[in-house]
C-alpha atoms as a PDB file:
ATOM      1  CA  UNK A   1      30.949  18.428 124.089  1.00  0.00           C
ATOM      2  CA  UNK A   2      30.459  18.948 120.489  1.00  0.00           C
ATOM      3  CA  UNK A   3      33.581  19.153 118.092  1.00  0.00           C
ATOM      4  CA  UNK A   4      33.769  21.858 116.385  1.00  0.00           C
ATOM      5  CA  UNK A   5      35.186  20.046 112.478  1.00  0.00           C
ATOM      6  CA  UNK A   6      33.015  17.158 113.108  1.00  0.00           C
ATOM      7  CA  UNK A   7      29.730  17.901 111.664  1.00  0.00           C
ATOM      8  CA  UNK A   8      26.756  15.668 111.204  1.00  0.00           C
ATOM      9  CA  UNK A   9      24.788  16.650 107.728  1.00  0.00           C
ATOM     10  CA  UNK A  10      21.342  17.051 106.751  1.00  0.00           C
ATOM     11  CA  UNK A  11      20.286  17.378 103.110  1.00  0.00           C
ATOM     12  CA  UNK A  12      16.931  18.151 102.265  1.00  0.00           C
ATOM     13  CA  UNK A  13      14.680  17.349  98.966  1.00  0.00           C
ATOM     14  CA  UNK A  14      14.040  19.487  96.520  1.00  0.00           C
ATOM     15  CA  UNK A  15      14.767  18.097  92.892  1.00  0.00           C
ATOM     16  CA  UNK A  16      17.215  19.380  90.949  1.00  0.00           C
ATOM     17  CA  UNK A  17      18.027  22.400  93.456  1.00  0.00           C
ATOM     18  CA  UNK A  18      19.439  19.462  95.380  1.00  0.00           C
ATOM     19  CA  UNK A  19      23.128  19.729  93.244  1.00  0.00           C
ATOM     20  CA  UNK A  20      23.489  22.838  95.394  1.00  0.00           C
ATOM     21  CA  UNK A  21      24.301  20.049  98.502  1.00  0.00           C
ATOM     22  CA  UNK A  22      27.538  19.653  96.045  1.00  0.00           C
ATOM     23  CA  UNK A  23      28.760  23.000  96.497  1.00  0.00           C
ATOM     24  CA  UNK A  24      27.836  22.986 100.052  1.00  0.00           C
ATOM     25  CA  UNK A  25      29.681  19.580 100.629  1.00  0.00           C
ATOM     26  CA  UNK A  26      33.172  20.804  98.643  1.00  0.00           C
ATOM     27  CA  UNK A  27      33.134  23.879 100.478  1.00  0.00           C
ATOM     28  CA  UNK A  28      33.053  22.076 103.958  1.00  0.00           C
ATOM     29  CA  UNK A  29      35.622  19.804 102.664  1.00  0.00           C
ATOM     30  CA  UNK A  30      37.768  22.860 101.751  1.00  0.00           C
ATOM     31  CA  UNK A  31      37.948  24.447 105.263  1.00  0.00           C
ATOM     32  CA  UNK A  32      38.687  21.283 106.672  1.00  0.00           C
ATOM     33  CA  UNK A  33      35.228  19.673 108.342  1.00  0.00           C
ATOM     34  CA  UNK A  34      34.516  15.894 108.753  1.00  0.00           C
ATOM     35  CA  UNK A  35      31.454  15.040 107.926  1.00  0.00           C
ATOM     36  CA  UNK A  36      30.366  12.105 110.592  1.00  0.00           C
ATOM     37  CA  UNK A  37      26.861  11.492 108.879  1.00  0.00           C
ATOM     38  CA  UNK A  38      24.507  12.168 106.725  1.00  0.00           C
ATOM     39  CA  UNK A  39      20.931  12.303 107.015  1.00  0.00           C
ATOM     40  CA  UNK A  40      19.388  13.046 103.054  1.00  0.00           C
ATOM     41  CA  UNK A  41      15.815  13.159 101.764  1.00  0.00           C
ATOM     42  CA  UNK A  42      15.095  12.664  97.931  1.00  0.00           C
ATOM     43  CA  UNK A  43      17.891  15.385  96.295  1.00  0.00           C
ATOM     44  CA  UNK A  44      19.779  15.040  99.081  1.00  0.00           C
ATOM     45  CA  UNK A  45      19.623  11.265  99.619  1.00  0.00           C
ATOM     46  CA  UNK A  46      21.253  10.775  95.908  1.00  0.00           C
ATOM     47  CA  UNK A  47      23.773  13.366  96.547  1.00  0.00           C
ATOM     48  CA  UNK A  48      24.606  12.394 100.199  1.00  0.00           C
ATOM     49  CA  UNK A  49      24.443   8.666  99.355  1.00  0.00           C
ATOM     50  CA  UNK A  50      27.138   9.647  96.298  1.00  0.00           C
ATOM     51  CA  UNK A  51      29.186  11.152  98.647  1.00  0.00           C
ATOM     52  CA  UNK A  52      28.822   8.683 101.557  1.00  0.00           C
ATOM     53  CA  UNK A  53      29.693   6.043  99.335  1.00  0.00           C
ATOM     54  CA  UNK A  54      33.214   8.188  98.045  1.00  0.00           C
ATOM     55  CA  UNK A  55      31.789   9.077  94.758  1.00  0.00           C
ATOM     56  CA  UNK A  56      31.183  12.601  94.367  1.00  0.00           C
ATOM     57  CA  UNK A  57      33.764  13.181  91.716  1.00  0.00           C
ATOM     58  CA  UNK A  58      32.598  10.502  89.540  1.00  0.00           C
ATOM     59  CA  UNK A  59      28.920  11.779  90.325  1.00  0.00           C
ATOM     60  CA  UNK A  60      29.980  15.453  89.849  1.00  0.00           C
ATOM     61  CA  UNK A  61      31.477  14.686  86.494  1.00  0.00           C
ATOM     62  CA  UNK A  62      28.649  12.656  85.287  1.00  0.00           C
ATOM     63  CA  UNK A  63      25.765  14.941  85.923  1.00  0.00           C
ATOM     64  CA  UNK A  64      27.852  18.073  85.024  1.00  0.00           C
ATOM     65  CA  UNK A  65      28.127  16.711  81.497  1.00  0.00           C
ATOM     66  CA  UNK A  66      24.473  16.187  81.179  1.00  0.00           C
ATOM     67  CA  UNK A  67      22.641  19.084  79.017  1.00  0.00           C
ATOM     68  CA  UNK A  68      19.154  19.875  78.240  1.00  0.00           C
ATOM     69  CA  UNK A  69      18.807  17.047  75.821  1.00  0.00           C
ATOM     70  CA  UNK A  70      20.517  14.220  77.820  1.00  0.00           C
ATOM     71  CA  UNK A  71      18.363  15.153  80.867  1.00  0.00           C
ATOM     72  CA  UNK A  72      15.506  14.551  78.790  1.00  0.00           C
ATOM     73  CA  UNK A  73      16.577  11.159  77.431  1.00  0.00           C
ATOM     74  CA  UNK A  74      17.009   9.926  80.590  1.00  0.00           C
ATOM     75  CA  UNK A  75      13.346  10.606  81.983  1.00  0.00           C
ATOM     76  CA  UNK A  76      11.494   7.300  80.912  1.00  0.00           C
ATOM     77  CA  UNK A  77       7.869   8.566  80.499  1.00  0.00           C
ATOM     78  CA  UNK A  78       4.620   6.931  80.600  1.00  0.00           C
ATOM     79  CA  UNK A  79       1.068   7.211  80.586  1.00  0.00           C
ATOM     80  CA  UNK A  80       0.507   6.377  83.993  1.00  0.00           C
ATOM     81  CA  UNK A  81      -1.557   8.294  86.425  1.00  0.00           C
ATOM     82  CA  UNK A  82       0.835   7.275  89.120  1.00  0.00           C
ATOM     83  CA  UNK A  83       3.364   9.418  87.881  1.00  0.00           C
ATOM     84  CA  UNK A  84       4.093  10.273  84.576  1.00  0.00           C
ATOM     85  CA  UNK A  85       8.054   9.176  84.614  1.00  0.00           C
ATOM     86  CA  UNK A  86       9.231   5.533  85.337  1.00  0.00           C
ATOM     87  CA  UNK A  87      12.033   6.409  87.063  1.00  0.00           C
ATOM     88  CA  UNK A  88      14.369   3.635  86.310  1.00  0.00           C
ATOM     89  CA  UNK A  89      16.174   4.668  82.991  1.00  0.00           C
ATOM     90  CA  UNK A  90      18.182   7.462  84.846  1.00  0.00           C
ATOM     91  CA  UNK A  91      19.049   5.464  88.012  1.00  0.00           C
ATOM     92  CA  UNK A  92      20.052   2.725  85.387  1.00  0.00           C
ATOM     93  CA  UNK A  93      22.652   5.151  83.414  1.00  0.00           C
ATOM     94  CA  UNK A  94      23.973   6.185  86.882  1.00  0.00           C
ATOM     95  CA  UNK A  95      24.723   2.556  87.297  1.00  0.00           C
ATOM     96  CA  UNK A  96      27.231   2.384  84.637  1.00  0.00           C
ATOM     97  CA  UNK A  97      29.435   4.927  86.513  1.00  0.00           C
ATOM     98  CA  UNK A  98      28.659   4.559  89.958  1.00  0.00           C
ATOM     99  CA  UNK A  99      28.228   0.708  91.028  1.00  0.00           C
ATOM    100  CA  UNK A 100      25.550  -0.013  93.594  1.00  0.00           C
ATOM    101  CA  UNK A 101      26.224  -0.825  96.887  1.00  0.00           C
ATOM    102  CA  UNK A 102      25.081  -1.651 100.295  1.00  0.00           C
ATOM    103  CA  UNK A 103      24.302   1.126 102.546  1.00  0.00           C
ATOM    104  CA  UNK A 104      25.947  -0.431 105.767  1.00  0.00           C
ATOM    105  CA  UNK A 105      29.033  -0.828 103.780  1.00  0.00           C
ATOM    106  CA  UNK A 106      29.850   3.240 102.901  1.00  0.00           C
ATOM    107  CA  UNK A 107      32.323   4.990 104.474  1.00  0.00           C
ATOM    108  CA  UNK A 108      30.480   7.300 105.836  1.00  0.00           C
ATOM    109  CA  UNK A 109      27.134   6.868 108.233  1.00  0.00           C
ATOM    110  CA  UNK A 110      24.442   7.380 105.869  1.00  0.00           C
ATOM    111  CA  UNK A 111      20.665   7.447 106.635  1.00  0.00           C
ATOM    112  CA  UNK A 112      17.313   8.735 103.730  1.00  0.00           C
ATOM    113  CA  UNK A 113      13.594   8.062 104.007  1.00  0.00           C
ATOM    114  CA  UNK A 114      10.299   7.335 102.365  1.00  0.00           C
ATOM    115  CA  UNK A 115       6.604   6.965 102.900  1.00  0.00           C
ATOM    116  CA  UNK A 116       4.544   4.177 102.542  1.00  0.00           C
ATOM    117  CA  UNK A 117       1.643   6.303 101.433  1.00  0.00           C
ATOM    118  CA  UNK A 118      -0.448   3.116 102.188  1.00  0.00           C
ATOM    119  CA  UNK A 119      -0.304   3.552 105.458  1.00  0.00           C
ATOM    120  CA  UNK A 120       1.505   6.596 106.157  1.00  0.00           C
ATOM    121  CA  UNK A 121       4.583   5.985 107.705  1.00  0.00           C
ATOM    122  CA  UNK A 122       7.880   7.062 107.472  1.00  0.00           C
ATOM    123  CA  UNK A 123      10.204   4.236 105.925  1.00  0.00           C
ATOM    124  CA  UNK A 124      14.039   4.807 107.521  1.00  0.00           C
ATOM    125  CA  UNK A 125      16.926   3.271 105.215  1.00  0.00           C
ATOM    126  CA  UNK A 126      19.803   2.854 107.008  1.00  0.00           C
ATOM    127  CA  UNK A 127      20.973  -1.073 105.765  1.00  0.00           C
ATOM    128  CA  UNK A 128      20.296  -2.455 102.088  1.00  0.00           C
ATOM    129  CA  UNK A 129      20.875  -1.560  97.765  1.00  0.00           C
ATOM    130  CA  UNK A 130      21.963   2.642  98.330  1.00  0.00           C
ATOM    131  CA  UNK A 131      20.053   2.761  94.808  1.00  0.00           C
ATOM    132  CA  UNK A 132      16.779   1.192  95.936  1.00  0.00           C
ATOM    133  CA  UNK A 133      16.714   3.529  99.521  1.00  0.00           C
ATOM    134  CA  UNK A 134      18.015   6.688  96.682  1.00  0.00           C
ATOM    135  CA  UNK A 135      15.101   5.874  94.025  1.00  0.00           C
ATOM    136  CA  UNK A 136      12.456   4.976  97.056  1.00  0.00           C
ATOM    137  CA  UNK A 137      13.050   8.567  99.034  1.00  0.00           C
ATOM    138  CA  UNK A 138      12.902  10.630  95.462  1.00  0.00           C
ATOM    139  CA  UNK A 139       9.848   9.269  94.115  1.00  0.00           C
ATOM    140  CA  UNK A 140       8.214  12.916  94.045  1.00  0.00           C
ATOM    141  CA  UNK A 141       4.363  12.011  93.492  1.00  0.00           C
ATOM    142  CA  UNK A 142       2.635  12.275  90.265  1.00  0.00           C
ATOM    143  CA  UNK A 143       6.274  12.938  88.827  1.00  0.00           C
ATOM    144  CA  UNK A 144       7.813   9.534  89.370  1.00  0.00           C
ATOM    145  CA  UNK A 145       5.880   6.538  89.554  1.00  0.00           C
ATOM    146  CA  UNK A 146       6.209   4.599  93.233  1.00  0.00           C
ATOM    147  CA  UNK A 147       9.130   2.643  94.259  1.00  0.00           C
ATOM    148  CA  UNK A 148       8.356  -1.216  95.098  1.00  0.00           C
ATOM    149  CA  UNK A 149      10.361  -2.527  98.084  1.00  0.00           C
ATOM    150  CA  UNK A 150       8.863  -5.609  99.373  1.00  0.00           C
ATOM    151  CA  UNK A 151       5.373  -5.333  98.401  1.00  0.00           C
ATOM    152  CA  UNK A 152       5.341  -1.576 100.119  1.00  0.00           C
ATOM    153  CA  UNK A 153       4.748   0.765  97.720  1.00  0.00           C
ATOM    154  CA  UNK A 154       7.075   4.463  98.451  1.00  0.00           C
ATOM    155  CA  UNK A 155       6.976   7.882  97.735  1.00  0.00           C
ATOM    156  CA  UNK A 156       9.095  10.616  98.143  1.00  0.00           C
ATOM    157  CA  UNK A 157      10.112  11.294 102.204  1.00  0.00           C
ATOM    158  CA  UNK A 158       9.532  15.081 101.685  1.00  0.00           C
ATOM    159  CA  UNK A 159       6.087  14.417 102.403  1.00  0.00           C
ATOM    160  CA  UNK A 160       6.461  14.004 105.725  1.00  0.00           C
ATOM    161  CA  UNK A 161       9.891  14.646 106.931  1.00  0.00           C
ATOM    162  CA  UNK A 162      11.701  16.855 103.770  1.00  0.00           C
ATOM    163  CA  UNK A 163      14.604  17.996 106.317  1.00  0.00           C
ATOM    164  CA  UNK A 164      15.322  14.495 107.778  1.00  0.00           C
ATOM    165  CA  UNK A 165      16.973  16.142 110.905  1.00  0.00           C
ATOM    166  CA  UNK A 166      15.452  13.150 113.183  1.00  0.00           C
ATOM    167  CA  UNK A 167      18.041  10.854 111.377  1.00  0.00           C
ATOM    168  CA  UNK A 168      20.601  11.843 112.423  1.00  0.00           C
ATOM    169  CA  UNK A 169      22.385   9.421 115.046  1.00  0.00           C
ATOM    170  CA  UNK A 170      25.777  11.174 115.927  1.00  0.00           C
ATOM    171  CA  UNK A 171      24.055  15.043 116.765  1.00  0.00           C
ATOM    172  CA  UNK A 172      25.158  15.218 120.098  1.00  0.00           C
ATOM    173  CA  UNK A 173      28.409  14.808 119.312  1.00  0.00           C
ATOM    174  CA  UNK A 174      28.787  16.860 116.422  1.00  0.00           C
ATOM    175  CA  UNK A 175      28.039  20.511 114.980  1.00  0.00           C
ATOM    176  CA  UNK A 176      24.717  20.640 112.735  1.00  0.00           C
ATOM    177  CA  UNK A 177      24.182  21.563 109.629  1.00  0.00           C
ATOM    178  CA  UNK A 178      21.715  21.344 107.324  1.00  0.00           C
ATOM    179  CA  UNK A 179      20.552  22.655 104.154  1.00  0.00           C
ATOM    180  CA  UNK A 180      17.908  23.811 103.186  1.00  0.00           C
ATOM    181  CA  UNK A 181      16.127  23.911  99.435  1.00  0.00           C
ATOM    182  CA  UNK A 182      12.931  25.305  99.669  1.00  0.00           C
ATOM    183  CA  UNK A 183      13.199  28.894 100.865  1.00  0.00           C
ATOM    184  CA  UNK A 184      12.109  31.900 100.209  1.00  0.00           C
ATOM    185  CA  UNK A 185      12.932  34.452  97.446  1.00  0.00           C
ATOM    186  CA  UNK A 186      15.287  36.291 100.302  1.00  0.00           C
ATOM    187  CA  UNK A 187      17.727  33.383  99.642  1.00  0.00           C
ATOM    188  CA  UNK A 188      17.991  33.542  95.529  1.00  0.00           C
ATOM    189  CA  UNK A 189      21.424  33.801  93.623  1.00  0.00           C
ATOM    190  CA  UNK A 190      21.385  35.704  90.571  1.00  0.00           C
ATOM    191  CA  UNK A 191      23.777  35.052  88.141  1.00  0.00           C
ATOM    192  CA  UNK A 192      24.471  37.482  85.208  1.00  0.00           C
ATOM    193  CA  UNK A 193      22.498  37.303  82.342  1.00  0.00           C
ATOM    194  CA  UNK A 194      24.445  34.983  79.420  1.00  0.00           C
ATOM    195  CA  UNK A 195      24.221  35.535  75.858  1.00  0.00           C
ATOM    196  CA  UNK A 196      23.308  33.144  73.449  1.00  0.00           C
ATOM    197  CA  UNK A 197      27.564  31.474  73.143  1.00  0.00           C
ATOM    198  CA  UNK A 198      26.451  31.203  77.405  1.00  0.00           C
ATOM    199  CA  UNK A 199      29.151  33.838  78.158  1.00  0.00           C
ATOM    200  CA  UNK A 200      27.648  36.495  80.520  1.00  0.00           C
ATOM    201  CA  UNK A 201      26.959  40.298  78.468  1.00  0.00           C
ATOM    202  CA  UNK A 202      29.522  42.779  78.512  1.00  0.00           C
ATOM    203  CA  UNK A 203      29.135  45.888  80.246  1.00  0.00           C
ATOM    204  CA  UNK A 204      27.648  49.088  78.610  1.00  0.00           C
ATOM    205  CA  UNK A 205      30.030  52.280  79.017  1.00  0.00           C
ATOM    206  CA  UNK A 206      28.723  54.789  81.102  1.00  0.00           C
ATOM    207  CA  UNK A 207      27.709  57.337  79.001  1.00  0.00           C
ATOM    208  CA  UNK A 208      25.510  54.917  77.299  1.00  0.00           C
ATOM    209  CA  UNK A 209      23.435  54.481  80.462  1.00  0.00           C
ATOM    210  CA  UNK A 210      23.289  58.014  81.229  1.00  0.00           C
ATOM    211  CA  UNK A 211      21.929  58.566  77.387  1.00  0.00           C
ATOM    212  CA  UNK A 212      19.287  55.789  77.841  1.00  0.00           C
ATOM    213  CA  UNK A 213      18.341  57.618  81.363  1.00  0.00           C
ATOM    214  CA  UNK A 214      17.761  61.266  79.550  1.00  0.00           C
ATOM    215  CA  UNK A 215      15.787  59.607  76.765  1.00  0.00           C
ATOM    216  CA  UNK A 216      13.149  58.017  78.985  1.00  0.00           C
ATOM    217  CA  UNK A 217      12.524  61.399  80.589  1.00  0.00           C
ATOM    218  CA  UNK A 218      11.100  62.415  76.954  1.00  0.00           C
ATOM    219  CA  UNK A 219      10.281  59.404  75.661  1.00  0.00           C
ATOM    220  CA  UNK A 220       8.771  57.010  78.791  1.00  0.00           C
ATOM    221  CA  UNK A 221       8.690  52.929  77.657  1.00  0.00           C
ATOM    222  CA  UNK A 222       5.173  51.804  77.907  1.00  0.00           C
ATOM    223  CA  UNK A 223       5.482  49.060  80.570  1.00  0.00           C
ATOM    224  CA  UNK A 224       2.062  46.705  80.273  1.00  0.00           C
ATOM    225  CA  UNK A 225       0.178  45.905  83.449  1.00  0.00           C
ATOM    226  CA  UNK A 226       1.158  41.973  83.930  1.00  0.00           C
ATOM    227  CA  UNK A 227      -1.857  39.908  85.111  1.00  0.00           C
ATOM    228  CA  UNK A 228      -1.273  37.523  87.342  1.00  0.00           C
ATOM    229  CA  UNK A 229      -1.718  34.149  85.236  1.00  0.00           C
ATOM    230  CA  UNK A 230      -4.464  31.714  86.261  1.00  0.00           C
ATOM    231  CA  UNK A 231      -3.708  28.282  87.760  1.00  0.00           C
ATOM    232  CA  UNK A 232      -4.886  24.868  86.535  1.00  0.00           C
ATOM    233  CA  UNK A 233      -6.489  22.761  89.016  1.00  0.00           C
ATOM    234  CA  UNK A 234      -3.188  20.964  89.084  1.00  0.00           C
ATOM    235  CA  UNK A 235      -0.915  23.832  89.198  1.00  0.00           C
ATOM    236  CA  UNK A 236      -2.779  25.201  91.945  1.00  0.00           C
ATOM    237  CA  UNK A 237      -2.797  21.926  94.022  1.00  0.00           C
ATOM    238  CA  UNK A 238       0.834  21.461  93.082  1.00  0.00           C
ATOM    239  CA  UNK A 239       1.351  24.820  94.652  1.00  0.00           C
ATOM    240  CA  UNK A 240      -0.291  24.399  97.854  1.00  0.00           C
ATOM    241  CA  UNK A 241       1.526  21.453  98.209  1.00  0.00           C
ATOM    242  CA  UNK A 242       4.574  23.724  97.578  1.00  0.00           C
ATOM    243  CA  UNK A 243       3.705  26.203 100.429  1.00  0.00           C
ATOM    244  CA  UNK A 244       2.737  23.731 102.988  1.00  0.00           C
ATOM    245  CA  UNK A 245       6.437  21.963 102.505  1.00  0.00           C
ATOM    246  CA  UNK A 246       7.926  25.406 102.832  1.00  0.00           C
ATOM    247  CA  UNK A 247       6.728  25.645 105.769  1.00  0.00           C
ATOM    248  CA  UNK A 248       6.719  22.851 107.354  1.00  0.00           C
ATOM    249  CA  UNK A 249      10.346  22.492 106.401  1.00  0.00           C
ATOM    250  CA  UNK A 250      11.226  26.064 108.361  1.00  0.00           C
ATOM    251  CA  UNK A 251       9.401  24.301 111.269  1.00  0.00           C
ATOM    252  CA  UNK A 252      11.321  21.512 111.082  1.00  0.00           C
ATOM    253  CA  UNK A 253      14.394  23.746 111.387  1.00  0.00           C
ATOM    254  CA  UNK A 254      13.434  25.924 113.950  1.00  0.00           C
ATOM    255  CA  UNK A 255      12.544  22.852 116.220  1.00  0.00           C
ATOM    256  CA  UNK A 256      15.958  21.843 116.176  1.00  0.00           C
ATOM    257  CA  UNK A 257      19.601  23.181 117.684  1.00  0.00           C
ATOM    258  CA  UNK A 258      21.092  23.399 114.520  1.00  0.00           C
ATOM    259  CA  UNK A 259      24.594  24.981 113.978  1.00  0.00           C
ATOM    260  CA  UNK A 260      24.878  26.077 110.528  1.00  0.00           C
ATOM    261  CA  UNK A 261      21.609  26.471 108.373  1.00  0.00           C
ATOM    262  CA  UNK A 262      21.999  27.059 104.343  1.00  0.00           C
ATOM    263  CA  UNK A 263      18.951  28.021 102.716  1.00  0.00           C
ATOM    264  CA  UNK A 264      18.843  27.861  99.031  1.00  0.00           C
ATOM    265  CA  UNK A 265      15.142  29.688  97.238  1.00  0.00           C
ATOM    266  CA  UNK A 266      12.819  27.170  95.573  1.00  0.00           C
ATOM    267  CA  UNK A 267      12.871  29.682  92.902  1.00  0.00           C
ATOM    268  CA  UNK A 268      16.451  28.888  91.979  1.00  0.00           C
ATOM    269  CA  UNK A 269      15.720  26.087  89.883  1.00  0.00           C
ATOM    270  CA  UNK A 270      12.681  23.747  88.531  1.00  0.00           C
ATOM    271  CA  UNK A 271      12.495  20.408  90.160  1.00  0.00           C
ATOM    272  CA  UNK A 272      14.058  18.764  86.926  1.00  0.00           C
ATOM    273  CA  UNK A 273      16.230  21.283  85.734  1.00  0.00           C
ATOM    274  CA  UNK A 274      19.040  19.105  86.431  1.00  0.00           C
ATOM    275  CA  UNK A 275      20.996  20.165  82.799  1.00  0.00           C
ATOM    276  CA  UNK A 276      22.025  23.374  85.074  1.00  0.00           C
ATOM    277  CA  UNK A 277      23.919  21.457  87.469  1.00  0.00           C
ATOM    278  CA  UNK A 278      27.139  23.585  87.315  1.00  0.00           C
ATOM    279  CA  UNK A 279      25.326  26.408  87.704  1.00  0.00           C
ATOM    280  CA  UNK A 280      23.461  25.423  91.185  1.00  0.00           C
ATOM    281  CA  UNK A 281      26.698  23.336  92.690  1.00  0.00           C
ATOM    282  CA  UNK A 282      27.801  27.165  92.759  1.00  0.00           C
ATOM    283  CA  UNK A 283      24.867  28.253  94.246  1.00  0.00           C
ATOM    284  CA  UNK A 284      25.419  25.737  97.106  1.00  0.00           C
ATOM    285  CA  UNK A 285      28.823  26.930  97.312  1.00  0.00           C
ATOM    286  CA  UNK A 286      28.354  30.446  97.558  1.00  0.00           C
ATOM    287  CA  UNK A 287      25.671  29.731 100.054  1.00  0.00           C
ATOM    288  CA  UNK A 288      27.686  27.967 102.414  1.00  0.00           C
ATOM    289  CA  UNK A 289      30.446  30.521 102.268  1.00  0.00           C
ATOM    290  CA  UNK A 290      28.054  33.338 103.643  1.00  0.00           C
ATOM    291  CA  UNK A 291      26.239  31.098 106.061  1.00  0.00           C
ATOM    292  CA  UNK A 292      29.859  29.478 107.223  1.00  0.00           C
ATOM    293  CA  UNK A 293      31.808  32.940 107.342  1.00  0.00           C
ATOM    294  CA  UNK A 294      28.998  33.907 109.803  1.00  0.00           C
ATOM    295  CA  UNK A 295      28.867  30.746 112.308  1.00  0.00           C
ATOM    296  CA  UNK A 296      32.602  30.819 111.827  1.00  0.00           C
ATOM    297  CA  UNK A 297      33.114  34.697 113.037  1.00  0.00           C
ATOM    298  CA  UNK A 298      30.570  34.253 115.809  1.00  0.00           C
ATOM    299  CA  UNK A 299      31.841  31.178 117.452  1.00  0.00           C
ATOM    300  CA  UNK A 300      35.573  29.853 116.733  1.00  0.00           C
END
């Protein structure tokens, strides 16, 4: 019989969107879950491996203080045509906060993968360096140049397993949840629009919206047609990519008994936005309230 605080954790990839697993993570702290194990891929593998290894403050506090222009700095780029960022200069910052650290040594059960696109296998990481398994599993093609691990060369896991729920050791004796990052727009959060000093606009009185309303009857705005812009050979194979992983990552889902799924849009963020990292570890948060309040009412 499964126990109903004990929960067994599966993060999924999806670049920057992956601080939402944060938010999801404090909030099943606050209402008192365990979390057994974790099973991450890419996003998820850094942030699960953070937590796994009882750093998610120090984490937390480190990328939260990051903005546009730090990101930036930290992505090492190159010329390459394997990818056009190195991929070391950011893991080697995160060094100086977080120490590295052998994965059969956390406190928690921690598990991430990665292809060998040579031949096409999944690569499991369950012993070893947490930062070689981390960099290995988010080496998103043509963005970050391949990780070398004994002569194998990796790429990211989300391109064949981006919701690693066949990690996971401990299922049967735990609730599931996972989450999600690459859903559809159903699932976006939008936040009020900021001003320029990033404090959200102020509310127009009433009769100001009314007056706005009348004027339009006599005066209509011209609204131009928007055509829908043209893809680059790139953009558009980037893209397909993009919709195959969507759904294969539902399928990957649905295949499974899982408890609790949070689903945050792909839309929410770019896969390197990572300067808006307070805003999506509330994202994840508010998420896993409304997914939690329901699986919550329905079965305890």
């Amino acid at each position: 019989m499964k126990k109903s605080k004990s929960v067994s954790l599966v993060l999924s990839s999806g670049g920057a969107r992956g601080l939402a697993h944060v938010g999801v993570i404090e909030e099943l702290e606050k209402r008192g879950y365990e979390i057994a194990e974790i099973a991450g891929c890419s996003a998820g593998a850094l942030v699960g491996g953070m937590y796994a290894a009882g750093k998610m403050p120090e984490f937390k506090d480190w990328i939260c203080h990051l903005d546009r222009l730090d990101v930036f700095s930290l992505m090492d780029f190159t010329f390459s045509s394997r990818g056009f960022i190195k991929g070391e200069k950011v893991y080697n910052a995160l060094k100086k906060v977080i120490k590295d650290c052998q994965i059969e040594d956390l406190n928690i059960p921690f598990s991430c993968n990665a292809v060998d696109y040579v031949s096409g296998k999944e690569v499991i990481f369950r012993a070893g360096s947490l930062y070689a398994a981390i960099r290995a599993s988010g080496s998103i093609p043509t963005v970050f140049q391949p990780a070398r691990i004994n002569r194998h060369e990796l790429i990211d896991g989300g391109v064949l397993n981006p919701v690693p729920l066949s990690l996971l050791q401990q299922a049967d004796h735990n609730r599931i949840v996972v989450v999600g990052l690459n859903a559809g727009d159903s699932e976006l959060v939008i936040h009020p629009k900021k001003d320029a000093t990033g404090k959200s606009f102020i509310s127009l009185p009433a009769w100001v919206s009314d007056y706005r309303l009348k004027m339009r009857q006599y005066f209509p705005e011209q609204v131009k047609e928007e055509k829908p812009a043209s893809l680059s050979s790139i953009s558009l194979m980037t893209r397909s990519f993009d919709l195959l992983q969507d759904r294969f990552s539902a399928l990957l889902i649905e295949k499974h008994e899982v408890d609790v799924s949070i689903q945050i849009a792909r839309n929410q963020a770019g896969t390197l936005e990572f300067h808006r990292a307070e805003e999506l570890i509330e994202v994840g948060r508010k998420k896993a309230v409304q997914a939690l309040d329901k699986w919550e009412n329905e079965h305890l």
